[in-house]
N, C-alpha and C. Protein backbone atom coordinates (compact mmCIF):
# COMPACT_ATOMS: atom_id res chain seq x y z
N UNK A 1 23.25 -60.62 -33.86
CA UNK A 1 23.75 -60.49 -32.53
C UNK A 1 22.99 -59.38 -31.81
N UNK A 2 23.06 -59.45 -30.27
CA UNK A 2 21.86 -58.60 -29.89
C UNK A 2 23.27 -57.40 -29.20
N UNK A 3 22.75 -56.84 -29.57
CA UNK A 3 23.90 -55.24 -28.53
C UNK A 3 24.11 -55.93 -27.26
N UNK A 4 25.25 -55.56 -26.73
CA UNK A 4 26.12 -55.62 -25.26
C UNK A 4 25.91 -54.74 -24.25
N UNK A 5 25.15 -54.66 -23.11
CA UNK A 5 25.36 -53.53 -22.42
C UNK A 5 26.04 -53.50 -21.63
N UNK A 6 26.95 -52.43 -21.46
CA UNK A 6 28.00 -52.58 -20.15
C UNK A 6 27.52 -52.34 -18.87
N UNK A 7 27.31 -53.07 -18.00
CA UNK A 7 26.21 -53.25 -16.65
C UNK A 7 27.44 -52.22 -15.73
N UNK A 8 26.55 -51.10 -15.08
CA UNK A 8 27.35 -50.32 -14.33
C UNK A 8 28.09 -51.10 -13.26
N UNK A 9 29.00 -50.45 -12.68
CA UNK A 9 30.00 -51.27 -11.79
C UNK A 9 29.15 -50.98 -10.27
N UNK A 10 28.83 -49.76 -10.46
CA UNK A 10 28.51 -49.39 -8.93
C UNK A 10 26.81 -50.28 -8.67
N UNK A 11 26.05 -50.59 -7.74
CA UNK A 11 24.93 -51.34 -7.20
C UNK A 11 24.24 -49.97 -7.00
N UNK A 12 22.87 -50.60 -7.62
CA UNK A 12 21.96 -49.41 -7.80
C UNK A 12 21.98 -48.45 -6.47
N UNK A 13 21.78 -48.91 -5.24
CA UNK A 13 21.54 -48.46 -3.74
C UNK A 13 22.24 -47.58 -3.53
N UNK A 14 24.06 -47.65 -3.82
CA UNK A 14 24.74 -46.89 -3.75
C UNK A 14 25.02 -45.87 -5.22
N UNK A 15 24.21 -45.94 -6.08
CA UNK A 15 24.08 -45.23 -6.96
C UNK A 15 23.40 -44.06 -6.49
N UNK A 16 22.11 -44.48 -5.89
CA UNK A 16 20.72 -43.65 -5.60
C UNK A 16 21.12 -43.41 -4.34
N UNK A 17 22.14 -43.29 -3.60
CA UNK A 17 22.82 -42.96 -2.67
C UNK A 17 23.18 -41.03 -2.50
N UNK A 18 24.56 -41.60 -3.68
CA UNK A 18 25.21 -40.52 -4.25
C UNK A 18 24.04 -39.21 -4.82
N UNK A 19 23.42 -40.04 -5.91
CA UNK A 19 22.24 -38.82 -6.38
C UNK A 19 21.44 -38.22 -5.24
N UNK A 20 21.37 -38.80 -4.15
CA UNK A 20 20.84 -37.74 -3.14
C UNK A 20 21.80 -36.74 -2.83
N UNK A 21 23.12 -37.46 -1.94
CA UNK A 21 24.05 -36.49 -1.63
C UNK A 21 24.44 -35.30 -2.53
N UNK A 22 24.33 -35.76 -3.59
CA UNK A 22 24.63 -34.50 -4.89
C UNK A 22 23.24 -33.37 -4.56
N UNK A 23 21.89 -33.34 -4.74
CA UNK A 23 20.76 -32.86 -4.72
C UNK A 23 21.45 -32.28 -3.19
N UNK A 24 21.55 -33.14 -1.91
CA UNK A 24 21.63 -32.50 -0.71
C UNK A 24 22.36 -31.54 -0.82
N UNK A 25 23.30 -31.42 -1.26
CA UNK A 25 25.00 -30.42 -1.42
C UNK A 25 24.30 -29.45 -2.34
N UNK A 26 23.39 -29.73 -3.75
CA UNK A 26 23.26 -28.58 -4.23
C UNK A 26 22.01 -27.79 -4.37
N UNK A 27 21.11 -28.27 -3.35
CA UNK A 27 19.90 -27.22 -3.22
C UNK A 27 19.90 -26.94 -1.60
N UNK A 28 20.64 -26.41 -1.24
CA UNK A 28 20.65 -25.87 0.36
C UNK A 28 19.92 -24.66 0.50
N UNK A 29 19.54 -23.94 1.31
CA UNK A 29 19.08 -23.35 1.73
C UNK A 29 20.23 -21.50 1.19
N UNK A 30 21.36 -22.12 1.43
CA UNK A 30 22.24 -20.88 1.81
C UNK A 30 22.56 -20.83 -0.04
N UNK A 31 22.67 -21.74 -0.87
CA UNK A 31 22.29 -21.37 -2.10
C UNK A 31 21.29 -21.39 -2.89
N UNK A 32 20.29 -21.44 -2.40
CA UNK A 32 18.98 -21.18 -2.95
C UNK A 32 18.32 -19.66 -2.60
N UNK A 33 18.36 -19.16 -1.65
CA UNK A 33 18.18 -18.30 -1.03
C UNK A 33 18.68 -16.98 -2.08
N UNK A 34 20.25 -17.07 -1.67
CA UNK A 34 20.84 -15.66 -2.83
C UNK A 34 20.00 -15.84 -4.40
N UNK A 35 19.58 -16.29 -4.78
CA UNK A 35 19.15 -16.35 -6.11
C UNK A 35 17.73 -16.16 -6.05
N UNK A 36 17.21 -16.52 -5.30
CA UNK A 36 15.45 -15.70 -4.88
C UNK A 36 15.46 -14.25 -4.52
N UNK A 37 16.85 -14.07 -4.00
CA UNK A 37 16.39 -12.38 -3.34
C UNK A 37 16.73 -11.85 -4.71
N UNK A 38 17.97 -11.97 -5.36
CA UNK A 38 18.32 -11.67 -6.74
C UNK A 38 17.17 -11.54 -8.14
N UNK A 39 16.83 -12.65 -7.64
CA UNK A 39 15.13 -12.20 -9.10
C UNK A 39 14.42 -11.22 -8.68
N UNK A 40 14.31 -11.24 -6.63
CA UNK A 40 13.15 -10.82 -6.30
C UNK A 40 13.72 -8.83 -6.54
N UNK A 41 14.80 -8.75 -6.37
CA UNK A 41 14.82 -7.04 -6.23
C UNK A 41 15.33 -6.78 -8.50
N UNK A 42 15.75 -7.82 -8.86
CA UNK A 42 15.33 -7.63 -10.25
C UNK A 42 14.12 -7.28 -10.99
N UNK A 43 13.45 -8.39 -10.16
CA UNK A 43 12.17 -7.71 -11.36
C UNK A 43 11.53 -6.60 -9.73
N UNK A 44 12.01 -6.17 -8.83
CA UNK A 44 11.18 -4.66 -8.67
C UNK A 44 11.91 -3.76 -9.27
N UNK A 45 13.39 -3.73 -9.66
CA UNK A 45 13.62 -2.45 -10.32
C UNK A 45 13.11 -2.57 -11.49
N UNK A 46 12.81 -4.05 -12.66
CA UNK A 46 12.26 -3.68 -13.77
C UNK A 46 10.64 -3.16 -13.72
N UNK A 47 10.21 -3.56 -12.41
CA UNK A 47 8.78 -2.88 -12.14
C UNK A 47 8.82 -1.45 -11.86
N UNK A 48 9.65 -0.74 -11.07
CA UNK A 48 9.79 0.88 -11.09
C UNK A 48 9.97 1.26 -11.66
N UNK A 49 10.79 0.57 -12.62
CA UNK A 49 11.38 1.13 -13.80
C UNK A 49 9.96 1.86 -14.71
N UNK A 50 9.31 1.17 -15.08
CA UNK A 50 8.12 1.26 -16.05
C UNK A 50 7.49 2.54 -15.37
N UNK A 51 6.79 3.13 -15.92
CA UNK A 51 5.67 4.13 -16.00
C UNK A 51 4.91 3.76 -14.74
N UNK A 52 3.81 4.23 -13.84
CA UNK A 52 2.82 4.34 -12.92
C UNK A 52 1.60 3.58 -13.91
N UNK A 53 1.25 2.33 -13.43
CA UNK A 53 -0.07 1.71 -14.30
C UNK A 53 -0.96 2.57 -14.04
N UNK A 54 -1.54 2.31 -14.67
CA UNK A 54 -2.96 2.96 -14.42
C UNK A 54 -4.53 2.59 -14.53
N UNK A 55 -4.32 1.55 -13.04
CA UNK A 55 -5.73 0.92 -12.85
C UNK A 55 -6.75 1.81 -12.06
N UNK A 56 -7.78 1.67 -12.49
CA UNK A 56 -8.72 2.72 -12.27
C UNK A 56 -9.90 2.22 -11.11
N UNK A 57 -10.09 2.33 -10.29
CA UNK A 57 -10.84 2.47 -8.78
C UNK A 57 -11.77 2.89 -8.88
N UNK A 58 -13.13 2.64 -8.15
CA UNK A 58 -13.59 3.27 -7.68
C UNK A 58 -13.49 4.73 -6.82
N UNK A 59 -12.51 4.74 -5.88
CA UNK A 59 -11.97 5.34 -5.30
C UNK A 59 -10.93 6.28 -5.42
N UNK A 60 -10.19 5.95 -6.45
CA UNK A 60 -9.19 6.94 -7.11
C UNK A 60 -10.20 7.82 -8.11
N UNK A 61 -8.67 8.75 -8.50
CA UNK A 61 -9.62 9.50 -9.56
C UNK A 61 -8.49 9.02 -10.84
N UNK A 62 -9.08 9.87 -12.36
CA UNK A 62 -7.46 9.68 -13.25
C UNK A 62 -6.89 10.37 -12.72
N UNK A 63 -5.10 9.86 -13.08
CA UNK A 63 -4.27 10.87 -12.76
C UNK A 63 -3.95 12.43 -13.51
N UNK A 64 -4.61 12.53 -14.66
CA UNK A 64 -5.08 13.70 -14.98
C UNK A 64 -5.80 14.86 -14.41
N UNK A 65 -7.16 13.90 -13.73
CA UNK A 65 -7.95 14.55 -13.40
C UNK A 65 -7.36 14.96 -11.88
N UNK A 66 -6.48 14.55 -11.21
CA UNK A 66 -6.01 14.91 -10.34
C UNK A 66 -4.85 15.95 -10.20
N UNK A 67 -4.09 15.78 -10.88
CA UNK A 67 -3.24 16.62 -11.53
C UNK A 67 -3.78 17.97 -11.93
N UNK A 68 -4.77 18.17 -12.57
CA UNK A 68 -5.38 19.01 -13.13
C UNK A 68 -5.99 20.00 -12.11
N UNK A 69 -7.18 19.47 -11.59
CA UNK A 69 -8.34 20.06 -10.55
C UNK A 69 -7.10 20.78 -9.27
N UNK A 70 -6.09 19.69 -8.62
CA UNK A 70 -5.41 20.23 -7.50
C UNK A 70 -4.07 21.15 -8.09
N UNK A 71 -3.87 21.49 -9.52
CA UNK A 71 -2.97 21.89 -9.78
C UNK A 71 -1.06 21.39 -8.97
N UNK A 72 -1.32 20.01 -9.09
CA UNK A 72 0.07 20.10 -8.20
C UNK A 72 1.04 19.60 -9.52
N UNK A 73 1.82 20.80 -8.89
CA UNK A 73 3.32 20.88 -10.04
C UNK A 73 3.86 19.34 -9.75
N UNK A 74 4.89 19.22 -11.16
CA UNK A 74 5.31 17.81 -11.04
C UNK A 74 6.60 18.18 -10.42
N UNK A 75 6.77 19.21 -10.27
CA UNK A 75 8.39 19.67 -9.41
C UNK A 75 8.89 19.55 -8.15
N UNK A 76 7.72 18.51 -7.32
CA UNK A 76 7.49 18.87 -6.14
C UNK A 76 7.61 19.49 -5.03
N UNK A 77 7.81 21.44 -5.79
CA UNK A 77 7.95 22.38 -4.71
C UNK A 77 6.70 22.61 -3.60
N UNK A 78 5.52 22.01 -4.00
CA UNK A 78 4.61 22.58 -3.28
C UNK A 78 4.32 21.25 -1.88
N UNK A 79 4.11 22.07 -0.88
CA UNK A 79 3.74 20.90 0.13
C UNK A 79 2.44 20.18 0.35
N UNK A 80 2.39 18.80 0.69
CA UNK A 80 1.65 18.31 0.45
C UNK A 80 1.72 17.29 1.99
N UNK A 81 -0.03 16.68 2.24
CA UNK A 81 -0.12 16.13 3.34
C UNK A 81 -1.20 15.22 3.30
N UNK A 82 -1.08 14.52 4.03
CA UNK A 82 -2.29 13.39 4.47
C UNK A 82 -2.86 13.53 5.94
N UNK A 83 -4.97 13.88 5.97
CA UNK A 83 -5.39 13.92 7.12
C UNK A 83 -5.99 12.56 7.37
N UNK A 84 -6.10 11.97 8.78
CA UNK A 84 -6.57 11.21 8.87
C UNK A 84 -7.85 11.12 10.22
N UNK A 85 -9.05 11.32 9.92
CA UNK A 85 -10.14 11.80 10.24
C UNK A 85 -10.93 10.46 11.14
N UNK A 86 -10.69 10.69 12.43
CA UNK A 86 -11.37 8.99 13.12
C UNK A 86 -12.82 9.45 13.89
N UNK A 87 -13.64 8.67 13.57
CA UNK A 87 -14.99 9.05 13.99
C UNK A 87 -14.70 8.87 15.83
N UNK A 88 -15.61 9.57 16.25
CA UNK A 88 -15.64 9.91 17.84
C UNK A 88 -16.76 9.05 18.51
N UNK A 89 -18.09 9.05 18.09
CA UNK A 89 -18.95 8.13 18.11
C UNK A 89 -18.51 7.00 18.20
N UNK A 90 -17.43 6.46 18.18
CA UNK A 90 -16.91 4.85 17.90
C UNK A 90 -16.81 4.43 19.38
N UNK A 91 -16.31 5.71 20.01
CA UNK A 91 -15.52 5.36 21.49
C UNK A 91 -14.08 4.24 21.09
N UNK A 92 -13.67 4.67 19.86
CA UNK A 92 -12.33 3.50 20.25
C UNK A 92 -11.52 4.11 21.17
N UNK A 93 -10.90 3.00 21.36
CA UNK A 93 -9.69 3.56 22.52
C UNK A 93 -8.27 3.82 21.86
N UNK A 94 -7.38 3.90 21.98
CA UNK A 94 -6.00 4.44 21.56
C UNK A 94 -5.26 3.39 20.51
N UNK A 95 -5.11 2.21 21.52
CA UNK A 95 -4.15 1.12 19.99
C UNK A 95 -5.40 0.79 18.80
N UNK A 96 -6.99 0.79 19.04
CA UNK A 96 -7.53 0.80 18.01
C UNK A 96 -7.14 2.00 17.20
N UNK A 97 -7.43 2.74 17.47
CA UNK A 97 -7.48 4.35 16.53
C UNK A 97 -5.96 3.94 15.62
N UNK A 98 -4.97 3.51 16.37
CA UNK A 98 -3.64 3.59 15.83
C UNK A 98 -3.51 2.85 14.81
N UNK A 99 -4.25 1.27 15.34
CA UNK A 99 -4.42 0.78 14.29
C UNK A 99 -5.35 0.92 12.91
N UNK A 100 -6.19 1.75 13.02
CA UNK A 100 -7.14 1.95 12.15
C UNK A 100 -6.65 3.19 11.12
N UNK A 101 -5.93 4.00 11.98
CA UNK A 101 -5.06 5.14 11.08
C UNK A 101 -4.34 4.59 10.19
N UNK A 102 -3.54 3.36 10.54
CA UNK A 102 -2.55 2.57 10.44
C UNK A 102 -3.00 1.96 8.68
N UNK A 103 -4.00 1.47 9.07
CA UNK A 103 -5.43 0.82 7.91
C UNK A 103 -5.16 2.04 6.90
N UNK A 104 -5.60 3.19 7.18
CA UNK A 104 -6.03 4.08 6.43
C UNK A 104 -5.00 4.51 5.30
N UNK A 105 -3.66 4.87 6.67
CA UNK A 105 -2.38 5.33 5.67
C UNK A 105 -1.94 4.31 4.63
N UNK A 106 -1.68 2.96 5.12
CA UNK A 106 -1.61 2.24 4.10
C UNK A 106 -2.43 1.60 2.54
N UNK A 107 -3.97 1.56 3.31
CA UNK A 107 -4.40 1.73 2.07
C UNK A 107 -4.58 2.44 1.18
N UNK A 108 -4.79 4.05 1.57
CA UNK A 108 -4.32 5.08 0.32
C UNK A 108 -2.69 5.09 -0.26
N UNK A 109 -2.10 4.45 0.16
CA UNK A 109 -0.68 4.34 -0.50
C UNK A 109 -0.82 3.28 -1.19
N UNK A 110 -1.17 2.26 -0.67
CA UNK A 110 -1.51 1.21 -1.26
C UNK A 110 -2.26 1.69 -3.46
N UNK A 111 -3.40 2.06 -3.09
CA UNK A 111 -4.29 2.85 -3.99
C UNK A 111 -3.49 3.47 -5.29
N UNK A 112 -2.69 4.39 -4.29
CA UNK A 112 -2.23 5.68 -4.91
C UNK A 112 -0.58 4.99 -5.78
N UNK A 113 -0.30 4.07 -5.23
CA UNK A 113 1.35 3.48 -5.84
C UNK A 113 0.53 3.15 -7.30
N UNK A 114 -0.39 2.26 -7.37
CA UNK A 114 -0.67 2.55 -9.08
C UNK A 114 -1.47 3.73 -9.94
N UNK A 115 -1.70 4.43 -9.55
CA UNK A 115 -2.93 5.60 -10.39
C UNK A 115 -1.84 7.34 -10.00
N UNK A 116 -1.47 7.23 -9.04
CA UNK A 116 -0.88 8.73 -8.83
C UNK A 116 0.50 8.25 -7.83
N UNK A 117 1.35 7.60 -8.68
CA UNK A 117 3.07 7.23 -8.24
C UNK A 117 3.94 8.47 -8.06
N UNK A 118 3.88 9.57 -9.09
CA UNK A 118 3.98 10.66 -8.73
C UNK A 118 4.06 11.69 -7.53
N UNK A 119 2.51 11.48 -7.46
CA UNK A 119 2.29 12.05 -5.99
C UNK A 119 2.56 11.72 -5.35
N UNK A 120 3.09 10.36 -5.18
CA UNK A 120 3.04 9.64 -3.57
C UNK A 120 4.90 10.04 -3.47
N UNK A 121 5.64 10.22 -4.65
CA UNK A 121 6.52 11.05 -4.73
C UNK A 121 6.86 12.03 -3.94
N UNK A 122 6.32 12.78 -4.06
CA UNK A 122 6.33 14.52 -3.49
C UNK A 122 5.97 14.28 -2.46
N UNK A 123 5.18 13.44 -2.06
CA UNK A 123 4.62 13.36 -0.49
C UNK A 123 5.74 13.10 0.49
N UNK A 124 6.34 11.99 -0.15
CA UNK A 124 7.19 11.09 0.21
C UNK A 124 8.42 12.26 0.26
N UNK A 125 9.03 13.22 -0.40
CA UNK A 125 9.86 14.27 -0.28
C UNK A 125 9.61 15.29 0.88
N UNK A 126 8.51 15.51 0.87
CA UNK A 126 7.72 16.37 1.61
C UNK A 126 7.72 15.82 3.39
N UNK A 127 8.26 14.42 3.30
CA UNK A 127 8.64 13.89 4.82
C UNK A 127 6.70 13.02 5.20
N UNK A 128 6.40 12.71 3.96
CA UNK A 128 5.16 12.06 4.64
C UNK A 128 4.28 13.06 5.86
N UNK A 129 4.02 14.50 6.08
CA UNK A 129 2.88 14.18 6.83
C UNK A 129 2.24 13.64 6.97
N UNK A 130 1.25 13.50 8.02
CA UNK A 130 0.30 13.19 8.40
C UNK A 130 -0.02 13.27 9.73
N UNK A 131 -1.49 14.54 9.56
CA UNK A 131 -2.10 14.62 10.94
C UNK A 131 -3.65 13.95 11.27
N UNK A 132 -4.19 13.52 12.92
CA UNK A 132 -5.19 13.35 13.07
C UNK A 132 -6.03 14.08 13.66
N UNK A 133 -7.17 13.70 13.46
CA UNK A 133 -8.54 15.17 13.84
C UNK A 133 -9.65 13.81 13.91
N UNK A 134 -10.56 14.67 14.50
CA UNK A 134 -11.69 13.96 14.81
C UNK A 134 -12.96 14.47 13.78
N UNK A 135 -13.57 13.54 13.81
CA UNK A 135 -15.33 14.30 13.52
C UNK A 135 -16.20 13.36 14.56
N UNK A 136 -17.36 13.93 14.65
CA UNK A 136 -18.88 13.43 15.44
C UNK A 136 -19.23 11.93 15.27
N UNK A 137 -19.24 11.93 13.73
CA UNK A 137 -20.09 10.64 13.34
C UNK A 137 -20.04 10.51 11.71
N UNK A 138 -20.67 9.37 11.82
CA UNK A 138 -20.62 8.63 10.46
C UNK A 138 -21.53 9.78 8.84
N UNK A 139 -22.01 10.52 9.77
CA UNK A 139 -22.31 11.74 8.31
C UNK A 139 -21.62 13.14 8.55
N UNK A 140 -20.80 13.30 9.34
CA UNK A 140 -20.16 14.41 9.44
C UNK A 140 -19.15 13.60 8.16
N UNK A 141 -18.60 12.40 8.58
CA UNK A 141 -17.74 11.47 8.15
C UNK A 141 -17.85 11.33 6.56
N UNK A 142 -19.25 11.33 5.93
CA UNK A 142 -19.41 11.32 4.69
C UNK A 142 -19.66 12.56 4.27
N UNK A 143 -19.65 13.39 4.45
CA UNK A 143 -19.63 15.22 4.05
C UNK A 143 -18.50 15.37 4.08
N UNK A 144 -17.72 15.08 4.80
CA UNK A 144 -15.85 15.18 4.32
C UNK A 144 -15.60 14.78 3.43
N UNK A 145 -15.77 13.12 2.87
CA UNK A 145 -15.17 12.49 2.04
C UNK A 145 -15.82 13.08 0.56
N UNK A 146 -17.32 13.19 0.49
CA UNK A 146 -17.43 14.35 -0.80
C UNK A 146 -17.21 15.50 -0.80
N UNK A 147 -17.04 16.28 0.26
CA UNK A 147 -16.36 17.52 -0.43
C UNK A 147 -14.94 17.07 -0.83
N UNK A 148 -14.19 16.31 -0.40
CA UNK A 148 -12.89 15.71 -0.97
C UNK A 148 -13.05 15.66 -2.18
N UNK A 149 -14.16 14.67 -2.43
CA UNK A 149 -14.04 14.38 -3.79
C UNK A 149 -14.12 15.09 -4.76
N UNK A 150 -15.18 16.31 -4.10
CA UNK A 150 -15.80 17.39 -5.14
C UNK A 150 -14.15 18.29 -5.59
N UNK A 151 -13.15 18.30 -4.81
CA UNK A 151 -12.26 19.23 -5.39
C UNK A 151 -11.07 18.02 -6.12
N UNK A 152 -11.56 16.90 -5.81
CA UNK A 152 -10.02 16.12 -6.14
C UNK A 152 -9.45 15.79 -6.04
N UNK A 153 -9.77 16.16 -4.20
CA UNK A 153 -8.66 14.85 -3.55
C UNK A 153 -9.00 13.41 -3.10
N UNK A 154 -7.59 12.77 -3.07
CA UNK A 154 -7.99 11.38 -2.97
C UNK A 154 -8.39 10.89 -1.70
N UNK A 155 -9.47 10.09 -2.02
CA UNK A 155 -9.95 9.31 -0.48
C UNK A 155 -9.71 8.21 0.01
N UNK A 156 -9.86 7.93 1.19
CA UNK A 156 -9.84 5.57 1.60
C UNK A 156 -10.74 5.58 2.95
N UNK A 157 -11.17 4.77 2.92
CA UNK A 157 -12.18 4.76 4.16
C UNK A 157 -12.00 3.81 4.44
N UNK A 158 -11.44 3.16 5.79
CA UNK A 158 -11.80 1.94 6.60
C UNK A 158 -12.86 1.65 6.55
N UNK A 159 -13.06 0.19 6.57
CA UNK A 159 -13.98 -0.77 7.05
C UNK A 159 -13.74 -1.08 8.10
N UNK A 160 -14.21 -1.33 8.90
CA UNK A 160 -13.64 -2.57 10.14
C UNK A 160 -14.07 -3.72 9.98
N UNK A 161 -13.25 -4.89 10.37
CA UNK A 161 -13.41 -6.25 10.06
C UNK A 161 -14.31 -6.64 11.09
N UNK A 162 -14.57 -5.61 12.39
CA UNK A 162 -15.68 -6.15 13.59
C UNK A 162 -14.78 -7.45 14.69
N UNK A 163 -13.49 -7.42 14.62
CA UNK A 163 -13.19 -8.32 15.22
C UNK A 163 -12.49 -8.06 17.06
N UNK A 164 -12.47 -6.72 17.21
CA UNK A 164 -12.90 -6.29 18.51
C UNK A 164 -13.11 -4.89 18.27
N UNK A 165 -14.13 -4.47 20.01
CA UNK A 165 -14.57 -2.95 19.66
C UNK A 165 -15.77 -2.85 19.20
N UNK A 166 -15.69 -2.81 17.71
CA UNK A 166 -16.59 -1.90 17.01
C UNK A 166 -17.78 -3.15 15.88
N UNK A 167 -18.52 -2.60 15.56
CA UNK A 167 -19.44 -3.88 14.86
C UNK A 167 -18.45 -4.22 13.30
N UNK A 168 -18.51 -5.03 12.86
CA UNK A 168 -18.35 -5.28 11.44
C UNK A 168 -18.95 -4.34 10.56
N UNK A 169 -18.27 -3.61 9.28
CA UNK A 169 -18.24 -2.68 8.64
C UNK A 169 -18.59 -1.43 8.82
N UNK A 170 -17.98 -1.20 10.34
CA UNK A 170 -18.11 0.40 10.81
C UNK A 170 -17.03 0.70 10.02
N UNK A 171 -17.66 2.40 9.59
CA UNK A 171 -16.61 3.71 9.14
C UNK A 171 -15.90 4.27 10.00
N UNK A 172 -14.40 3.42 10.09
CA UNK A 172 -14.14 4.42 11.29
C UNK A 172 -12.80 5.63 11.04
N UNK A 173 -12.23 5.23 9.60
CA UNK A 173 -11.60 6.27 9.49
C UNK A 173 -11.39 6.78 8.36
N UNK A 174 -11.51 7.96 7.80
CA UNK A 174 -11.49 8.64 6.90
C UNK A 174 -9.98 9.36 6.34
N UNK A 175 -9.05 8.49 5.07
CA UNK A 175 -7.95 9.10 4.66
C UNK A 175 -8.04 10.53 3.49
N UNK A 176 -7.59 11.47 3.94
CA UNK A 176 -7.84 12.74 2.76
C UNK A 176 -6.26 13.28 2.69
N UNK A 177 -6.27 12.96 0.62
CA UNK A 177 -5.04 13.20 0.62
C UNK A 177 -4.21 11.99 0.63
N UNK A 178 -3.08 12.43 0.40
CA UNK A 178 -2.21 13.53 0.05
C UNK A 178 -2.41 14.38 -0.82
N UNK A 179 -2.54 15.71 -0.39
CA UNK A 179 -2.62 16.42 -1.63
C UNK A 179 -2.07 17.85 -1.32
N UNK A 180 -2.14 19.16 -1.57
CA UNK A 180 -1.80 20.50 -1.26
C UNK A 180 -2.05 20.38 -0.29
N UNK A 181 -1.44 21.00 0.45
CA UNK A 181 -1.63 21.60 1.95
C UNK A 181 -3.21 22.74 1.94
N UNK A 182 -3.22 23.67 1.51
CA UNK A 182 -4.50 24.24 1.57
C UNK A 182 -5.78 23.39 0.59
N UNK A 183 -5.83 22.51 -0.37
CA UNK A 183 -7.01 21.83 -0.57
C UNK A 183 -7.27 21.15 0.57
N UNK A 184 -6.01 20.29 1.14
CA UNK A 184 -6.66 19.38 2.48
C UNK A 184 -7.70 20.57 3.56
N UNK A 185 -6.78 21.31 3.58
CA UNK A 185 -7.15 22.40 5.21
C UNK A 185 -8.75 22.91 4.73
N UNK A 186 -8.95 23.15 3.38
CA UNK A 186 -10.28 23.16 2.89
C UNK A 186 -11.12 22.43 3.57
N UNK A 187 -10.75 21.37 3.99
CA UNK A 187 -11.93 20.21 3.89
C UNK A 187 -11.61 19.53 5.31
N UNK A 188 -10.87 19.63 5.91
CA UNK A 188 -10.40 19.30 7.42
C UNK A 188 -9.91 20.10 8.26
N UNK A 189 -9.56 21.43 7.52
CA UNK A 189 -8.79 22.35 8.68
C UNK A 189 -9.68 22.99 10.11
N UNK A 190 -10.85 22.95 9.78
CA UNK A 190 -11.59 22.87 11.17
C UNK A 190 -12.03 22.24 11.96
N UNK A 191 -11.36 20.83 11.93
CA UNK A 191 -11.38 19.72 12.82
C UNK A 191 -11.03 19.70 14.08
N UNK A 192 -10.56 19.41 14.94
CA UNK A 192 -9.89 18.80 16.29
C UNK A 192 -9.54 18.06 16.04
N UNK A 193 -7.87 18.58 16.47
CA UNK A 193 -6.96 17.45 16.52
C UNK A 193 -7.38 15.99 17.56
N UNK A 194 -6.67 14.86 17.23
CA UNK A 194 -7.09 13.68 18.33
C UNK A 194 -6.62 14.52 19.55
């Protein structure tokens, strides 16, 4: 004898009906949603959680070697600041500069959240300074950024993308720091303010 199958009662159409309405009712928007933000701030606290990685840049230094050379306590009593140095030669005008500062601050934070998390710490206690100053030109511009380097502090230099203003891969702004208040003033304190 061959097996019996019991032929469903309901007609396929209105079978494949229902299985939508079920899917419609249970992937909405308003419950899908809470469960994305839920992974999404899960795994950043299991990401803060962990130690400061430590990918290594061109542009960064170790966090040893930074630690070390600028002597900054991990206690963060000492104050600390970020200059941001826009070439004058550019002739930008005002919402460029803003935006290009804009460039600058973020990409040394950017930088600095994996190699010196720490610091960006204390900075961040310290109320984020940050002041602007000018220089001449594009080698006043690179005599800043190595004497920076020569003591230890951290650098970022805009590019420009050239998409108004200025040509494609002009230097137009120079980030120094965060770091001590007198290493920065070392190396920028005789600037002009914007």
């Amino acid at each position: 004898m061959f097996p019996t199958f019991q032929k469903n009662s309901q007609p396929r159409d209105q079978q494949q009906k229902q299985e939508r309405e079920w899917l419609g009712v249970s992937f909405k928007p308003e419950n899908f949603i809470p469960g994305l933000v839920i992974g999404f701030i899960t795994g950043l606290l299991f990401d803060l959680s962990k130690p400061g990685r430590n990918y290594s840049t061109k542009k960064t230094l170790s966090s040893g070697k930074l630690q070390q050379q600028l002597s900054v306590p991990s206690n963060g009593d000492q104050e600390l600041k970020m200059v941001l140095v826009v070439r004058q030669d550019l002739k930008m005008k005002s919402g460029k500069i803003a935006s290009q500062c804009a460039h600058a601050a973020t990409g040394m934070y950017a930088e600095l959240m994996y190699s010196h998390r720490s610091l960006l710490r204390q900075w961040e206690q310290c109320g984020q300074p940050k002041i602007v100053v000018t220089c001449k030109n594009q080698q006043e511009m690179n005599r800043l950024k190595e004497a920076a380097d020569n003591i230890g502090l951290p650098t970022f230099v805009v590019a420009d993308a050239g998409r108004t203003q200025v040509m494609a891969g002009s230097k137009t702004v120079l980030a120094v720091g965060p770091g001590p208040k007198a290493y920065v003033d070392s190396v920028t304190g005789k600037l002009a303010l914007l």
